[in-house]
PDB file of N, CA and C in Angstrom:
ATOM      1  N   UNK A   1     -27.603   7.559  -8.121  1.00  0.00           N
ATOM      2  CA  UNK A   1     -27.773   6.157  -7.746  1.00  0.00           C
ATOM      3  C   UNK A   1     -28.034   5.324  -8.985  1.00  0.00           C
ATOM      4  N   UNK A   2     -29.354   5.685  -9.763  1.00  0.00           N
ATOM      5  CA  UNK A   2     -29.279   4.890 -10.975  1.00  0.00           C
ATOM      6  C   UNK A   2     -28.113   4.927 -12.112  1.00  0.00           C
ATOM      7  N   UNK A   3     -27.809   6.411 -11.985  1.00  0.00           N
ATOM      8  CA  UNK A   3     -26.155   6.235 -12.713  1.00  0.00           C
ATOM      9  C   UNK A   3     -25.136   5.543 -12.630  1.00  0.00           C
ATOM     10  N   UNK A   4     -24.875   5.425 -11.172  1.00  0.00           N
ATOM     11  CA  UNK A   4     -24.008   4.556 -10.948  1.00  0.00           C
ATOM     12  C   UNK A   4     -24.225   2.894 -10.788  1.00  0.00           C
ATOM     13  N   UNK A   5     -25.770   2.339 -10.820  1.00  0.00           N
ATOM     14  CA  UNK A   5     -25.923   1.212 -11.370  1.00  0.00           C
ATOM     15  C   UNK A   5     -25.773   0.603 -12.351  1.00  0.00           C
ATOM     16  N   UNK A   6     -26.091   1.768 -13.501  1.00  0.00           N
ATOM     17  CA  UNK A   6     -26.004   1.820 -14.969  1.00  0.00           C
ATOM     18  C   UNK A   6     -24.752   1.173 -15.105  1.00  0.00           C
ATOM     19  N   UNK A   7     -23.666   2.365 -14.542  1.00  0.00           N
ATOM     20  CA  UNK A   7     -21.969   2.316 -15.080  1.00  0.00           C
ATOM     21  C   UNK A   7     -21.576   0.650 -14.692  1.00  0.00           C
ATOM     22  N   UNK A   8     -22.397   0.333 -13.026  1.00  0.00           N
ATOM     23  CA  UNK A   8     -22.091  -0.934 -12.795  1.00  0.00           C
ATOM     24  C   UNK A   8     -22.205  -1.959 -13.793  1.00  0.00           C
ATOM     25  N   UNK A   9     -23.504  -1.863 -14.411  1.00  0.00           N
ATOM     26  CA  UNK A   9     -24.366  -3.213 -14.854  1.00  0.00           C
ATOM     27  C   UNK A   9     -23.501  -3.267 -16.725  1.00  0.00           C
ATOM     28  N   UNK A  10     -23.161  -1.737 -16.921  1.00  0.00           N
ATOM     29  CA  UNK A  10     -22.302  -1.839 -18.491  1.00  0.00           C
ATOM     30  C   UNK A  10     -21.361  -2.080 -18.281  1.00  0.00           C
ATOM     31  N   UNK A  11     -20.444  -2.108 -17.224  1.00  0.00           N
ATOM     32  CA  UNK A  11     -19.138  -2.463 -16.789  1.00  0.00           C
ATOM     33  C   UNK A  11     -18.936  -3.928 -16.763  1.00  0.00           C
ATOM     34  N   UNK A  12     -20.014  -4.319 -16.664  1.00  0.00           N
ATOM     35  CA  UNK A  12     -19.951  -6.169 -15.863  1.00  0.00           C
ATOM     36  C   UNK A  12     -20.453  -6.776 -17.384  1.00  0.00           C
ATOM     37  N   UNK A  13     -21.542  -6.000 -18.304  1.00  0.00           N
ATOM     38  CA  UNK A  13     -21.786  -6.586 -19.014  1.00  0.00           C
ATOM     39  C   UNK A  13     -20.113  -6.671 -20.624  1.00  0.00           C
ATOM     40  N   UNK A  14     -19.750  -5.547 -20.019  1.00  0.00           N
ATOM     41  CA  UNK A  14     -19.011  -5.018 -21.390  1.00  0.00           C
ATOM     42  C   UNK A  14     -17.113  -6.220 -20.605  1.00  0.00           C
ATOM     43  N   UNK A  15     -17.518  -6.435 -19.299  1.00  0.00           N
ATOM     44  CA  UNK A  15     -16.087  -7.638 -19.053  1.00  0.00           C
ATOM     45  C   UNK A  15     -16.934  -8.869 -19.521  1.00  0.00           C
ATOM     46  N   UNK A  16     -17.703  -8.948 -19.214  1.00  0.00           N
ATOM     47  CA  UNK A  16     -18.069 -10.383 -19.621  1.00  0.00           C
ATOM     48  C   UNK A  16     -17.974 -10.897 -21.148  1.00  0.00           C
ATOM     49  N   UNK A  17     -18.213  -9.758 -22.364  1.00  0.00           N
ATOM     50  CA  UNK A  17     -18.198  -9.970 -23.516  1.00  0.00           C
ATOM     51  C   UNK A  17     -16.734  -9.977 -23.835  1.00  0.00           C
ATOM     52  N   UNK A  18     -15.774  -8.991 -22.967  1.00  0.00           N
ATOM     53  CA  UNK A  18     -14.397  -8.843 -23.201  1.00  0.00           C
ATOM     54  C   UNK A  18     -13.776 -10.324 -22.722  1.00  0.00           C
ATOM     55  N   UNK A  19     -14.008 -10.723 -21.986  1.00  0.00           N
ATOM     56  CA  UNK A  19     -13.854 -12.283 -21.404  1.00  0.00           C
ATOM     57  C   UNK A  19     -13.787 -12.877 -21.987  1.00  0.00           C
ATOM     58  N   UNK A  20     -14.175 -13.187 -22.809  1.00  0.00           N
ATOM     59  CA  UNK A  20     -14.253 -14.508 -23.545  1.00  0.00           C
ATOM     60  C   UNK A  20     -13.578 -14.260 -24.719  1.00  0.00           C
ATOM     61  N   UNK A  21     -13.103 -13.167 -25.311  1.00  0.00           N
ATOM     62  CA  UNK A  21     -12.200 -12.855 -26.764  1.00  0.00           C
ATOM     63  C   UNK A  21     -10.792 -12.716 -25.804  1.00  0.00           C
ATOM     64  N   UNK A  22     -10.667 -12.031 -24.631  1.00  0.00           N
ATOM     65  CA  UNK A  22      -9.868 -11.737 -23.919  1.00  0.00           C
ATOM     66  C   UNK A  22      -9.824 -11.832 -22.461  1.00  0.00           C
ATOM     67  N   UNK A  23      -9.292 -12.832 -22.112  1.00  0.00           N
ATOM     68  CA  UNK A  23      -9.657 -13.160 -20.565  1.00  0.00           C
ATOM     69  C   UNK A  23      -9.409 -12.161 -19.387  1.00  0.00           C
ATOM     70  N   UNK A  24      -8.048 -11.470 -19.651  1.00  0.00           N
ATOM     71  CA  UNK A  24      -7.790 -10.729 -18.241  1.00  0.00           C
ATOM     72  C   UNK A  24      -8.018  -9.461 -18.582  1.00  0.00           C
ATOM     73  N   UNK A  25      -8.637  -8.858 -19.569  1.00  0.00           N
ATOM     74  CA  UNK A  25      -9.199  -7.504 -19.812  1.00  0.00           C
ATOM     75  C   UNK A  25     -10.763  -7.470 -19.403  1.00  0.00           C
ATOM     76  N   UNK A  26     -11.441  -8.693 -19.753  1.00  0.00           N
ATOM     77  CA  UNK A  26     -12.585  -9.053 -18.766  1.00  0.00           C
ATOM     78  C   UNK A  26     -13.215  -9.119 -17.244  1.00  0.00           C
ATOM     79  N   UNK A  27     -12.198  -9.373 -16.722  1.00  0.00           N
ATOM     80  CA  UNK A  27     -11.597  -9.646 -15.528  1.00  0.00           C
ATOM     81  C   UNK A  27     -11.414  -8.130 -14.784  1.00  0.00           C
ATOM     82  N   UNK A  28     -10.780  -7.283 -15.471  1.00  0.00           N
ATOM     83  CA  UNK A  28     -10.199  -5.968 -15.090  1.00  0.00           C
ATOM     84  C   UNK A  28     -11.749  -5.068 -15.113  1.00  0.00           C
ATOM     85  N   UNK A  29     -12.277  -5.044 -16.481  1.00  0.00           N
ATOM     86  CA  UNK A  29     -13.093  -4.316 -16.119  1.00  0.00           C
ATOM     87  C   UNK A  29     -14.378  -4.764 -15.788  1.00  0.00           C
ATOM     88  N   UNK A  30     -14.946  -6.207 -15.431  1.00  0.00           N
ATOM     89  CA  UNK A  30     -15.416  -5.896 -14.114  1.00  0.00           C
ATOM     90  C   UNK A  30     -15.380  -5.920 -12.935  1.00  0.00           C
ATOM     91  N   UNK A  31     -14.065  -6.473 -12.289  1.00  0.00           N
ATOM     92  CA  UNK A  31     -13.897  -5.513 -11.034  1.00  0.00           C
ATOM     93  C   UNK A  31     -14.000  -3.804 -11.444  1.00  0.00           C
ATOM     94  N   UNK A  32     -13.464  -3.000 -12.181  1.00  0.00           N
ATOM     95  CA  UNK A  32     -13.876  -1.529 -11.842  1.00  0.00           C
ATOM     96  C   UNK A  32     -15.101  -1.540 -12.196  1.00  0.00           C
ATOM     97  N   UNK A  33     -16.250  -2.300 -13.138  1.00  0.00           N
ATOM     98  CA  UNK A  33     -17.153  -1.873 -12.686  1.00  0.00           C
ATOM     99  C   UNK A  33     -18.038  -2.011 -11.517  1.00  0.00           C
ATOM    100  N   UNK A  34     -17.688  -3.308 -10.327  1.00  0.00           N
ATOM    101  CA  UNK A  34     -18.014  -3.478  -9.107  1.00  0.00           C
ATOM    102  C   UNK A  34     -17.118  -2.671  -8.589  1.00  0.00           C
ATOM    103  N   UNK A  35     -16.639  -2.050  -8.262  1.00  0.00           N
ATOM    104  CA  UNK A  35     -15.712  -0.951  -7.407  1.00  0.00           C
ATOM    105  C   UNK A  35     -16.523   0.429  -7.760  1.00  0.00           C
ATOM    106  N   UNK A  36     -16.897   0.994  -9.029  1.00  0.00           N
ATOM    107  CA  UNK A  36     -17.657   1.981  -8.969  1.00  0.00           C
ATOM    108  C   UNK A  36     -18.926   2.055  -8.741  1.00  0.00           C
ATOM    109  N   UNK A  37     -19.373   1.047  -8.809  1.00  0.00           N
ATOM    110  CA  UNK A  37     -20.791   0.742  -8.157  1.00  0.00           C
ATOM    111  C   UNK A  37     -20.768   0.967  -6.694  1.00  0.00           C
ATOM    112  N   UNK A  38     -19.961   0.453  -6.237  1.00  0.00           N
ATOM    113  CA  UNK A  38     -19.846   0.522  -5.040  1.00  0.00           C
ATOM    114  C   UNK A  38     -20.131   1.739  -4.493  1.00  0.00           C
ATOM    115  N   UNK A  39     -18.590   2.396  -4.725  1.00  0.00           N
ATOM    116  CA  UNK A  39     -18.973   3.857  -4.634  1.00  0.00           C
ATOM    117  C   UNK A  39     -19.501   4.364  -4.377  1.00  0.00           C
ATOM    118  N   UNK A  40     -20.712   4.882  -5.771  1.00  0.00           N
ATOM    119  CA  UNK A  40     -21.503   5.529  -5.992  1.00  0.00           C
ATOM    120  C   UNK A  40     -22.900   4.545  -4.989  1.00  0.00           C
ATOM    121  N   UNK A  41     -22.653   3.426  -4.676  1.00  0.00           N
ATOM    122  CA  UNK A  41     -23.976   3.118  -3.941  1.00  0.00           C
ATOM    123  C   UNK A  41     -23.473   3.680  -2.621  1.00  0.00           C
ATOM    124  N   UNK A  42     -22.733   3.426  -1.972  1.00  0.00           N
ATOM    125  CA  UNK A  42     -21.924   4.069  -0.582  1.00  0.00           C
ATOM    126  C   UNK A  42     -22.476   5.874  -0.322  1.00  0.00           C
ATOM    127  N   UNK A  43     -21.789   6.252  -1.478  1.00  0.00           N
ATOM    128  CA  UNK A  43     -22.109   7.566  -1.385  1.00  0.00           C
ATOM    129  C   UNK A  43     -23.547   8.139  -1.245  1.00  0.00           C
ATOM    130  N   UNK A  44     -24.376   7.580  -2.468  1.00  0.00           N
ATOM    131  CA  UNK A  44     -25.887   7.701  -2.130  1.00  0.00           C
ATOM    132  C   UNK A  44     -26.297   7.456  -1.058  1.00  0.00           C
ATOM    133  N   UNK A  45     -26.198   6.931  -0.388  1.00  0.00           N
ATOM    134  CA  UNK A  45     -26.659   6.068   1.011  1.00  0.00           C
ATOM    135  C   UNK A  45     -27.419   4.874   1.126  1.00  0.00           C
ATOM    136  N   UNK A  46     -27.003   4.334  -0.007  1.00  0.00           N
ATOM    137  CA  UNK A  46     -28.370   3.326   0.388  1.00  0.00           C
ATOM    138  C   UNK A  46     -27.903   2.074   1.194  1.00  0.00           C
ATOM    139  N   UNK A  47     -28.647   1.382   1.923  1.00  0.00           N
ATOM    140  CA  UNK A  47     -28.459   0.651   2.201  1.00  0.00           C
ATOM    141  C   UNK A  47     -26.737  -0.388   2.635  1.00  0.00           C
ATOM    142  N   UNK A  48     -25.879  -0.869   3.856  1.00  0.00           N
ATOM    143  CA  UNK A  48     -24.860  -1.220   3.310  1.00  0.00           C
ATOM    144  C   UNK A  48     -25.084  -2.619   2.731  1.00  0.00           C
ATOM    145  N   UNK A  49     -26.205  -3.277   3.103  1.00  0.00           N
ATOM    146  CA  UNK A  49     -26.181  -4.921   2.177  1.00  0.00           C
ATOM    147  C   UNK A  49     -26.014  -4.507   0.665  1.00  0.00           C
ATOM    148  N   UNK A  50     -27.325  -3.517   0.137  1.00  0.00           N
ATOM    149  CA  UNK A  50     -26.750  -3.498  -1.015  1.00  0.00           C
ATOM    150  C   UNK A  50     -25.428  -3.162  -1.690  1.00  0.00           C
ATOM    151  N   UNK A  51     -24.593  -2.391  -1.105  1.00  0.00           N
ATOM    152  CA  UNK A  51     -23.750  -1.523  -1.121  1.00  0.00           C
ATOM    153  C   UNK A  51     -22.530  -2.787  -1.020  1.00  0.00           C
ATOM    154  N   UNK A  52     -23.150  -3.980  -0.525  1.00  0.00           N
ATOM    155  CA  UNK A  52     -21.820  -5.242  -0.595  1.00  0.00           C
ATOM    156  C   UNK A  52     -21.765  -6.047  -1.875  1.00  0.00           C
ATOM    157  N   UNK A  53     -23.245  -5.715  -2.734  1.00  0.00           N
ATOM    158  CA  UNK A  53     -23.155  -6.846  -3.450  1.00  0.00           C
ATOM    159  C   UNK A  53     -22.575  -6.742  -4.972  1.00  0.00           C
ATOM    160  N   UNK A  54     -22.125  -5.853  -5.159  1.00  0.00           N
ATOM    161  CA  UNK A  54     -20.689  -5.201  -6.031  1.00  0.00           C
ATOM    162  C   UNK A  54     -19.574  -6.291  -5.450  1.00  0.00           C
ATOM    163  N   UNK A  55     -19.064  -6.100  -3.849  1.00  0.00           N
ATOM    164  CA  UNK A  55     -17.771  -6.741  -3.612  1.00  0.00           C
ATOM    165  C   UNK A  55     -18.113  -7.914  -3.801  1.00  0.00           C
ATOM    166  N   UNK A  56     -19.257  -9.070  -3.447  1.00  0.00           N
ATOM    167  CA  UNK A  56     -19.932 -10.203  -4.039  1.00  0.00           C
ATOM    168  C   UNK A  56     -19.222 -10.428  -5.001  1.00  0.00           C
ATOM    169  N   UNK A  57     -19.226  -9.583  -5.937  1.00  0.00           N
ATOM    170  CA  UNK A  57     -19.577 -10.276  -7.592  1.00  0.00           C
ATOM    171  C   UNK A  57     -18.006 -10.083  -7.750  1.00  0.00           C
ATOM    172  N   UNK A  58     -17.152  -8.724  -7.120  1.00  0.00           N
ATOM    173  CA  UNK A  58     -15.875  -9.021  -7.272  1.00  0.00           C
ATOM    174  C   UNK A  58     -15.096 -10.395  -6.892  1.00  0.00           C
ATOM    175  N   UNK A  59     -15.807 -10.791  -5.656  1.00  0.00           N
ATOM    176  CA  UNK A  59     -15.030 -11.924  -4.991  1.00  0.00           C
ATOM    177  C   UNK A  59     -15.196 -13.023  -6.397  1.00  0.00           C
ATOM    178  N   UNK A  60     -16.837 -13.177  -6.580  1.00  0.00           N
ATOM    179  CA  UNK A  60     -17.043 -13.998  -7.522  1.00  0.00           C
ATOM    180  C   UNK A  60     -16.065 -14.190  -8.747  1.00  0.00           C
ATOM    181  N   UNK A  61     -15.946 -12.841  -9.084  1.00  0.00           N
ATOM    182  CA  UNK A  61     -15.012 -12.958 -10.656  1.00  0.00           C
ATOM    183  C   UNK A  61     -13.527 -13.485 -10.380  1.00  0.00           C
ATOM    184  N   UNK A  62     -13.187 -12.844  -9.540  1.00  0.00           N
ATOM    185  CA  UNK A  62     -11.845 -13.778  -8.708  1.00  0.00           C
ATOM    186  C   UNK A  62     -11.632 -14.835  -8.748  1.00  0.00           C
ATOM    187  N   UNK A  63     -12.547 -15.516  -8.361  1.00  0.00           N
ATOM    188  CA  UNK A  63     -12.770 -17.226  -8.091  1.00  0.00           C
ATOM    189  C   UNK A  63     -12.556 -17.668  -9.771  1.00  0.00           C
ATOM    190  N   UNK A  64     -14.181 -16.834 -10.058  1.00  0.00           N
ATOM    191  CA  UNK A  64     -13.975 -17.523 -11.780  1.00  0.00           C
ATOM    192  C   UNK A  64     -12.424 -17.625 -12.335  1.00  0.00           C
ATOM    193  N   UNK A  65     -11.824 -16.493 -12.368  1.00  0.00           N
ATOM    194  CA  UNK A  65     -10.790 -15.672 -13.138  1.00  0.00           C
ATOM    195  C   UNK A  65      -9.702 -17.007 -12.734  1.00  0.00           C
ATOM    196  N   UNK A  66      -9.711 -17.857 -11.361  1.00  0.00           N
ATOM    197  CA  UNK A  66      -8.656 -18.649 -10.931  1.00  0.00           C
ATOM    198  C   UNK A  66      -8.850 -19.650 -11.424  1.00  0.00           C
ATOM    199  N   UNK A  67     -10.501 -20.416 -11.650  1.00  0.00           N
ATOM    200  CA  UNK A  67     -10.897 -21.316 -11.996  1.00  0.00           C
ATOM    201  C   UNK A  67     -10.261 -21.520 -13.753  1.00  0.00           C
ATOM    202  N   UNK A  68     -10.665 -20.303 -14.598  1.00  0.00           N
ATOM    203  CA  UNK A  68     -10.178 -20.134 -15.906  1.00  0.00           C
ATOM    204  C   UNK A  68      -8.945 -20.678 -15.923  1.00  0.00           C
ATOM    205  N   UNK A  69      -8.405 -20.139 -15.336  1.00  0.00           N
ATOM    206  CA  UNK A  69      -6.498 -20.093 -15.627  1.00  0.00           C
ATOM    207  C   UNK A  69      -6.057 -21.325 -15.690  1.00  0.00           C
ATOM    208  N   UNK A  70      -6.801 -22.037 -14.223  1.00  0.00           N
ATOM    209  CA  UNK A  70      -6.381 -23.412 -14.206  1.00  0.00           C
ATOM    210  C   UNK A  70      -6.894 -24.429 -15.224  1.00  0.00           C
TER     211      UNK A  70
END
């Protein structure tokens, strides 16, 4: 469980820095790192609210990612 928060929280931090030198490589990896979070929260069992708020942040980056472009 904390592993797979970890992978989440370096995934989101390591698109966000990629983001801004490079927009859609940012973009890419953090959706996989909200998708493996997921996962690994699913699988553990915890909770499903928490277990949504990975797809949250995907929807979120989406939005951003459209907002950018335009």
């Amino acid at each position: 469980m904390i592993i797979g928060f970890v992978l989440m929280t370096l995934f989101l931090i390591f698109g966000i820095l990629i983001k801004f030198t490079k927009f859609v490589f940012g973009a890419v990896f953090g959706v996989i790192g909200a998708v493996i979070g997921t996962i690994v929260l699913v699988f553990v069992g915890i909770h499903l609210l928490f277990a949504l708020l990975p797809i949250v942040l995907i929807v979120f980056l989406i939005l951003a990612c459209r907002k950018m472009i335009r």
